[in-house]
C-alpha atoms as a PDB file:
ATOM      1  CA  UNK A   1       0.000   0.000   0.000  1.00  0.00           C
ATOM      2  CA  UNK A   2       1.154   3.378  -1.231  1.00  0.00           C
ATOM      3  CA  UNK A   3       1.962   5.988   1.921  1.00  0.00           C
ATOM      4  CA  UNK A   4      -0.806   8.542   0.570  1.00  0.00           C
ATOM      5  CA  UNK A   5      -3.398   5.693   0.747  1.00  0.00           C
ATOM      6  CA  UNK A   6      -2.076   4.692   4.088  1.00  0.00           C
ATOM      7  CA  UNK A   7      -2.446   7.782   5.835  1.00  0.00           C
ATOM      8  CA  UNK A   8      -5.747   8.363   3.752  1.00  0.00           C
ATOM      9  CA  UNK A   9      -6.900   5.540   6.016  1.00  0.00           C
ATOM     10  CA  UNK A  10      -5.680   5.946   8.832  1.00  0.00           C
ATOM     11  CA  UNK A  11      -6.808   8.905   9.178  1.00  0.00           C
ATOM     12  CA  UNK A  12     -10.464   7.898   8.013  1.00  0.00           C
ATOM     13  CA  UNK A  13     -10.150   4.798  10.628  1.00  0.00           C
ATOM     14  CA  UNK A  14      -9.160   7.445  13.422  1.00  0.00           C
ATOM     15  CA  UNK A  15     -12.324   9.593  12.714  1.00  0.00           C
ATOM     16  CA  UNK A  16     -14.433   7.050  12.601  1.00  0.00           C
ATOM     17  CA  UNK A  17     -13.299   5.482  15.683  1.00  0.00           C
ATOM     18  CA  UNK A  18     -13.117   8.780  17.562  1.00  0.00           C
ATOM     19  CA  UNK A  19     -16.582   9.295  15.976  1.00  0.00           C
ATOM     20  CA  UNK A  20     -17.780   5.638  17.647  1.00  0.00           C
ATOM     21  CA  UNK A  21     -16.457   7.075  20.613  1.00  0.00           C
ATOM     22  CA  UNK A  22     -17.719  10.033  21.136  1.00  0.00           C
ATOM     23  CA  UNK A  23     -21.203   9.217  20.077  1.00  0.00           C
ATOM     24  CA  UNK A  24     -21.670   6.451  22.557  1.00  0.00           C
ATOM     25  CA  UNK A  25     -20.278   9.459  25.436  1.00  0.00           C
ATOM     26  CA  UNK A  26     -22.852  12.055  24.313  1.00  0.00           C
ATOM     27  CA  UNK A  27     -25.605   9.443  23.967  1.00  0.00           C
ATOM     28  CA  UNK A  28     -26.808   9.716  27.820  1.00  0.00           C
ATOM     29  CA  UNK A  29     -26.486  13.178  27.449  1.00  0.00           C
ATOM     30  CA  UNK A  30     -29.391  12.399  24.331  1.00  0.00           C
ATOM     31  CA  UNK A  31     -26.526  14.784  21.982  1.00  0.00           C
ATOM     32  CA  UNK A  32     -24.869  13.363  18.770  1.00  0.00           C
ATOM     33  CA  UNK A  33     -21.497  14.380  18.138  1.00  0.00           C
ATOM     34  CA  UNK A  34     -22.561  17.293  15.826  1.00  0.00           C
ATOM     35  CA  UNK A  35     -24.328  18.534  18.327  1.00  0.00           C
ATOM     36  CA  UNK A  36     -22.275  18.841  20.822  1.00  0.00           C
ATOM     37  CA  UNK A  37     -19.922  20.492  18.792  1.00  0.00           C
ATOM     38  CA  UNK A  38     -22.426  23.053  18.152  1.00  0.00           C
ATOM     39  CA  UNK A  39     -22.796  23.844  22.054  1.00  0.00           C
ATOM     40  CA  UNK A  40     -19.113  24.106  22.080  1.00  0.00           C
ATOM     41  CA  UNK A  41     -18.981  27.023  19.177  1.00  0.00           C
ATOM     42  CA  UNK A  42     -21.663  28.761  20.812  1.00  0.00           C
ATOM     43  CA  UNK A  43     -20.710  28.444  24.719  1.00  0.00           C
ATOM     44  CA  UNK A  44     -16.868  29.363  23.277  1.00  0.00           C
ATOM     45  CA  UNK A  45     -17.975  32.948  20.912  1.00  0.00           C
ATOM     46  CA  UNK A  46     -21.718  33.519  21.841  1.00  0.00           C
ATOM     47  CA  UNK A  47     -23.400  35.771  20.727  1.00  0.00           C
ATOM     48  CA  UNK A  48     -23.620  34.050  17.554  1.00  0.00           C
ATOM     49  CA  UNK A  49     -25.751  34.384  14.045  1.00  0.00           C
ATOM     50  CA  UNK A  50     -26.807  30.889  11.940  1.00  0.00           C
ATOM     51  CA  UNK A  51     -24.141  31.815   9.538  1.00  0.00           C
ATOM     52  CA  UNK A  52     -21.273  31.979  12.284  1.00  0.00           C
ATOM     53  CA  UNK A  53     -21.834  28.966  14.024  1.00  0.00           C
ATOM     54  CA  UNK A  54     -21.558  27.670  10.572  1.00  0.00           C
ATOM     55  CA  UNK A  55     -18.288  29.020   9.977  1.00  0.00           C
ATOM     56  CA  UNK A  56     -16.877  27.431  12.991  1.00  0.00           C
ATOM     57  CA  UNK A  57     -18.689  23.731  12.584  1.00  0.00           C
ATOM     58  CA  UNK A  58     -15.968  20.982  11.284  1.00  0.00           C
ATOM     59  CA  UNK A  59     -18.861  18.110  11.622  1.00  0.00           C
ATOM     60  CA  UNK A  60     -21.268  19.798   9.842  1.00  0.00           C
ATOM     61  CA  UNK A  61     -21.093  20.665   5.732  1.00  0.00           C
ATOM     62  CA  UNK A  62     -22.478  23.767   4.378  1.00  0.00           C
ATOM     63  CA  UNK A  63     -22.337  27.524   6.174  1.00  0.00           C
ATOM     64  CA  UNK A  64     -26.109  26.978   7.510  1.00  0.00           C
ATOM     65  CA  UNK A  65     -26.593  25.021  10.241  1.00  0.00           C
ATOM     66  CA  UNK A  66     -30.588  25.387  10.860  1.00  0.00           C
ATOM     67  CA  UNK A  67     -31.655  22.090  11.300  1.00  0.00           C
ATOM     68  CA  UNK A  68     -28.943  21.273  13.416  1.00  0.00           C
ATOM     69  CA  UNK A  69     -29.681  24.274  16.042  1.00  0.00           C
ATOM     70  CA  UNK A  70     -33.227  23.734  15.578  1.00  0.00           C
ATOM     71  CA  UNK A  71     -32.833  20.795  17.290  1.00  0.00           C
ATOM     72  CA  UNK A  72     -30.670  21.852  19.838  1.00  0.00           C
ATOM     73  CA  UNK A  73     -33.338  25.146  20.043  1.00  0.00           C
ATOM     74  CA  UNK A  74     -36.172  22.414  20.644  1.00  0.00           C
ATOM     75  CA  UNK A  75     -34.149  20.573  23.621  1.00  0.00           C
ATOM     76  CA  UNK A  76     -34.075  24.222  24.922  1.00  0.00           C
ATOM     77  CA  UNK A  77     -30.238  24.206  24.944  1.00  0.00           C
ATOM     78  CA  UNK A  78     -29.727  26.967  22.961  1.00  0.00           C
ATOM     79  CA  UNK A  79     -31.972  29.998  22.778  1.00  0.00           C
ATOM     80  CA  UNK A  80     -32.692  32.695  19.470  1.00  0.00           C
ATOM     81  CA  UNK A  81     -32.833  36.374  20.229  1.00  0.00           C
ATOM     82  CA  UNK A  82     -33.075  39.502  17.658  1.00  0.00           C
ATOM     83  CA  UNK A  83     -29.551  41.130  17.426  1.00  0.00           C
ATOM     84  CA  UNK A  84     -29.383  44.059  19.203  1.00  0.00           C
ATOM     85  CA  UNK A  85     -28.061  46.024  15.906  1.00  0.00           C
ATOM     86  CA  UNK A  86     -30.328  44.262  13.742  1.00  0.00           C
ATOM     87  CA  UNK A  87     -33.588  43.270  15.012  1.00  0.00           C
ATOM     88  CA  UNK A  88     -33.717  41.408  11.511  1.00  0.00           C
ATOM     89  CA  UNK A  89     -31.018  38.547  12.570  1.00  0.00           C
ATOM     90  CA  UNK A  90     -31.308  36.424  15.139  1.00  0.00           C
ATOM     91  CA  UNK A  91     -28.006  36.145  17.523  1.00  0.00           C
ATOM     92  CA  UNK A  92     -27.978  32.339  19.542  1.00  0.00           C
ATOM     93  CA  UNK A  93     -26.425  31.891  22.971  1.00  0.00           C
ATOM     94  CA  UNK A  94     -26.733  28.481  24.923  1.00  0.00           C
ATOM     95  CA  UNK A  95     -29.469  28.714  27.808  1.00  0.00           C
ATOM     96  CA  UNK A  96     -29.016  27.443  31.426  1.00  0.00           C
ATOM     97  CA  UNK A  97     -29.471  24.139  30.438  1.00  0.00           C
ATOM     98  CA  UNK A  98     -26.842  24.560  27.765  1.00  0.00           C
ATOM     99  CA  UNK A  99     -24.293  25.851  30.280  1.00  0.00           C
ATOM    100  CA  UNK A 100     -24.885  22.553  31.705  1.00  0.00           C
ATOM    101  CA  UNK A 101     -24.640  20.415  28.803  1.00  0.00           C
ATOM    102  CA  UNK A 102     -21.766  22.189  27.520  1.00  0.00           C
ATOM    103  CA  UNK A 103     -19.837  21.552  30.788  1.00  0.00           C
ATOM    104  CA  UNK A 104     -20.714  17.579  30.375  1.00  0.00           C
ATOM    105  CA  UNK A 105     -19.482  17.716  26.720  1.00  0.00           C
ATOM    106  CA  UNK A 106     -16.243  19.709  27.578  1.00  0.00           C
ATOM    107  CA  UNK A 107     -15.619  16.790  30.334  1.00  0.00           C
ATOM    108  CA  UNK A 108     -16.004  14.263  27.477  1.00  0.00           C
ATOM    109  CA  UNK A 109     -13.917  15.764  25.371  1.00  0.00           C
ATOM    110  CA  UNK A 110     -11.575  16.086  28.264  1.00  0.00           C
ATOM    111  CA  UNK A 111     -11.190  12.646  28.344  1.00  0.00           C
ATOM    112  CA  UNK A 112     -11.433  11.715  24.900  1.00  0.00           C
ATOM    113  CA  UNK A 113      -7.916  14.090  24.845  1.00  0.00           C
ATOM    114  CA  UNK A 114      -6.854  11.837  27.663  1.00  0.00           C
ATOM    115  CA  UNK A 115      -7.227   8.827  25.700  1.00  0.00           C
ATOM    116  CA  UNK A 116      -5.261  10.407  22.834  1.00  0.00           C
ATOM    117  CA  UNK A 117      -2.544  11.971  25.047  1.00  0.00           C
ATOM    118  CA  UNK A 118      -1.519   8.284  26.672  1.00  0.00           C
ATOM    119  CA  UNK A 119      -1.519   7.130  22.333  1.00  0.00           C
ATOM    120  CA  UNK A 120       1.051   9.557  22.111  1.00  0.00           C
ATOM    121  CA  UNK A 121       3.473   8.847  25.324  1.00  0.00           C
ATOM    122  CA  UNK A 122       3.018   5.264  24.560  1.00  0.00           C
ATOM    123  CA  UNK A 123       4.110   5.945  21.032  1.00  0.00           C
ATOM    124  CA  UNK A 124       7.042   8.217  22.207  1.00  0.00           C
ATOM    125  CA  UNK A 125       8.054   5.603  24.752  1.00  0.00           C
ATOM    126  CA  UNK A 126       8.175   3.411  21.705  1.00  0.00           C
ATOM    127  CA  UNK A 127      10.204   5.378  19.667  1.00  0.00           C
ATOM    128  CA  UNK A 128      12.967   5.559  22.361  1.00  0.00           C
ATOM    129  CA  UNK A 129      11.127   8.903  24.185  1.00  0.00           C
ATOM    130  CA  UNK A 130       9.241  10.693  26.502  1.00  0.00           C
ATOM    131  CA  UNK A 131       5.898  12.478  24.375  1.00  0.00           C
ATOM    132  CA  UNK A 132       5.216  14.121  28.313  1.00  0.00           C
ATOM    133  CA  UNK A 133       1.081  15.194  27.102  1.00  0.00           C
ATOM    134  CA  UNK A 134       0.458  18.308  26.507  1.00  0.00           C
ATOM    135  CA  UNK A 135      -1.897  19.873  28.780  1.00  0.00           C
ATOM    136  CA  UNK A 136      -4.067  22.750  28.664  1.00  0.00           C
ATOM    137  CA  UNK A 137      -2.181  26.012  29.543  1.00  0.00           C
ATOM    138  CA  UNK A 138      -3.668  28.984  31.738  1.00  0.00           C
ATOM    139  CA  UNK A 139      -4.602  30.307  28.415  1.00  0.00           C
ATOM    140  CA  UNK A 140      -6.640  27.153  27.210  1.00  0.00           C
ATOM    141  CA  UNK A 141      -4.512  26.340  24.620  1.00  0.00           C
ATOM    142  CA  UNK A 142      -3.463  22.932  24.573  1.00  0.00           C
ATOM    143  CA  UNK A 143       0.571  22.273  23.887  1.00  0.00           C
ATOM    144  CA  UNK A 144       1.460  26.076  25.162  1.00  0.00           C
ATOM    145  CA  UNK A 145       3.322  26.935  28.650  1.00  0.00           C
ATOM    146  CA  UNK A 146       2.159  30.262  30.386  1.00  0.00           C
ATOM    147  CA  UNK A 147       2.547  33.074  27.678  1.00  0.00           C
ATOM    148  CA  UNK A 148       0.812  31.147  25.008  1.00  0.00           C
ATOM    149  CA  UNK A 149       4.664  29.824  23.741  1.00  0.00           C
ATOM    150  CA  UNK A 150       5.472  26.280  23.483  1.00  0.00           C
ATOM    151  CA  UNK A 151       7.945  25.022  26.188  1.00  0.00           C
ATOM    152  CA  UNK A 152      11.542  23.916  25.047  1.00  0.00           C
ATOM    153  CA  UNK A 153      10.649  20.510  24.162  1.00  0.00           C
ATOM    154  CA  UNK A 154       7.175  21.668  22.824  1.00  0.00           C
ATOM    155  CA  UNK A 155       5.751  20.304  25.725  1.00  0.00           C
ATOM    156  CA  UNK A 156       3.121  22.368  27.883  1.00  0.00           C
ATOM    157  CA  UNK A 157       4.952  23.811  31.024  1.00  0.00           C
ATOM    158  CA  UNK A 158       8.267  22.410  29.782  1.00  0.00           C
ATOM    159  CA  UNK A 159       7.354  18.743  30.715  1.00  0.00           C
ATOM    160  CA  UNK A 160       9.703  16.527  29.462  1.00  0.00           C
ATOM    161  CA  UNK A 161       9.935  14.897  25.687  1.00  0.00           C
ATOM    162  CA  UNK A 162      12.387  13.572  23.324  1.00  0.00           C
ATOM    163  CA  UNK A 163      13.239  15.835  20.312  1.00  0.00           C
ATOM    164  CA  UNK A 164      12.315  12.371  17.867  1.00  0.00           C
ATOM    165  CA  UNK A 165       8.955  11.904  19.163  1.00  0.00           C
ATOM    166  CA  UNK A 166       8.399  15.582  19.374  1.00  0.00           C
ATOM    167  CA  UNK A 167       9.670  16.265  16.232  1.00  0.00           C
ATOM    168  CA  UNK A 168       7.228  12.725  14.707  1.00  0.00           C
ATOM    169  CA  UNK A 169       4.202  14.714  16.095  1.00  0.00           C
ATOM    170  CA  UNK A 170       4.868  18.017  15.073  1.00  0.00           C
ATOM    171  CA  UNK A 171       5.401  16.830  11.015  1.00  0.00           C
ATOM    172  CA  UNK A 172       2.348  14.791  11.967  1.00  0.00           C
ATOM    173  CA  UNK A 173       0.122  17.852  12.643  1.00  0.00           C
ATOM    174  CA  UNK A 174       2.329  19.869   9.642  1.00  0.00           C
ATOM    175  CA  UNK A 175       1.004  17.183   7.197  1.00  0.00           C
ATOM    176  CA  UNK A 176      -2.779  17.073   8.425  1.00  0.00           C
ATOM    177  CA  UNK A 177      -2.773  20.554   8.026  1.00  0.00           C
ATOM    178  CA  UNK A 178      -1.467  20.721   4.865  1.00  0.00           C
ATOM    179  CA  UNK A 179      -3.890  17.923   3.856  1.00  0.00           C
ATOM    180  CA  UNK A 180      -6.701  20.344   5.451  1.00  0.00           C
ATOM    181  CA  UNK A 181      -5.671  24.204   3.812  1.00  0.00           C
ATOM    182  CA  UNK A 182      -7.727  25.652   2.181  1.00  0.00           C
ATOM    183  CA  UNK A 183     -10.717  24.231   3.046  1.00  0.00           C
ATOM    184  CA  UNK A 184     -13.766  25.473   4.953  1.00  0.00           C
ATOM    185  CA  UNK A 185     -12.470  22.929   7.807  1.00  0.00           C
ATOM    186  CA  UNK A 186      -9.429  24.921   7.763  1.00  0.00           C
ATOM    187  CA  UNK A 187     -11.303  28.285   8.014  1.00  0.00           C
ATOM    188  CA  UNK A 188     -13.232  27.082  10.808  1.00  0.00           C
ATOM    189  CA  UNK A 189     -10.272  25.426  12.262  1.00  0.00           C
ATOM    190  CA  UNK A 190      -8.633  28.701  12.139  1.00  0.00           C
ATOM    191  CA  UNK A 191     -11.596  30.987  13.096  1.00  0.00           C
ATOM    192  CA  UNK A 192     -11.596  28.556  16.456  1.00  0.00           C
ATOM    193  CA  UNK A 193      -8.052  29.768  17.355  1.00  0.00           C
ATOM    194  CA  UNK A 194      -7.083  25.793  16.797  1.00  0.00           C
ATOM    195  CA  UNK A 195      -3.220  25.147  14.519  1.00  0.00           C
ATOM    196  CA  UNK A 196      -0.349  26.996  14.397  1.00  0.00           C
END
């Protein structure tokens, strides 16, 4: 098998999995994952229009997510209120009970990025080095010590990792988004403050 059609895979199998996964954490919660993603973009940049929430969606296709927060409008998660500039659009903002199901997704997430952080020390440790996970800095970003910079070894805080399996991740995440530019999954990537 070619490289291209390799990674093509992989990548697809990844998704999918991490898809699985995810799905069968929000279930409970009675959210799919496109959904949940939704409540993220809005509890992360509310006051949002239709058209913005959109622009930051990677699950959903197209720049007009109605039926999507229809649903999530219905469940009473979400709430629609004239913008105060232009009584003719509608601004959304997640209600009470949003808050609260944004929290639960966030902690799913939270441990989804677990899961994925020990897949990357154990892959480090197999490569001859320490990966040390990247944690979420006082400024939310994940990977970036206090001052939104990258430790020395790329690490958050400076924890500790070998230059090989740093260096194996970072062309990793250089060649996904490469694979990714220029698309609208790039510009909401982007527009979420998520890449380099």
């Amino acid at each position: 098998m070619r490289r291209a059609e390799q990674i093509r895979y992989l990548v697809l199998a990844v998704q999918r999995e991490g898809n699985r996964q995810l799905a069968g954490a929000l279930r409970p919660l009675g959210l799919t994952p496109s959904q949940g993603e939704a409540i993220r973009v809005i509890g992360d940049f509310a006051p949002l229009s239709l058209q913005d929430v959109g622009r930051l969606l990677i699950c959903e296709n197209g720049t007009n997510p109605s039926r999507l927060v229809d649903r999530l409008v219905d469940a009473g998660l979400v709430s629609r209120e004239p913008a105060p500039d232009d009584r003719r659009r509608v601004t959304l903002s997640l209600t009470p009970a949003g808050h609260a199901a944004e929290a639960a997704v966030r902690a799913i997430e939270e441990e989804l990025y677990r899961q994925i952080d020990a897949a990357l020390e154990a892959a480090a440790a197999a490569s001859g080095g320490e990966a040390g996970a990247d944690a979420a800095a006082p400024g939310g970003e994940v990977g970036a010590a206090p001052g939104g910079e990258a430790g020395a070894d790329g690490a958050a805080g400076g924890q500790p990792g070998s230059d090989a399996a740093r260096t194996d991740v970072d062309a990793a995440i250089a060649l996904l988004e490469s694979l990714a530019a220029g698309t609208p999954a790039a510009e909401a990537l982007k527009g979420r403050g998520v890449g380099r």
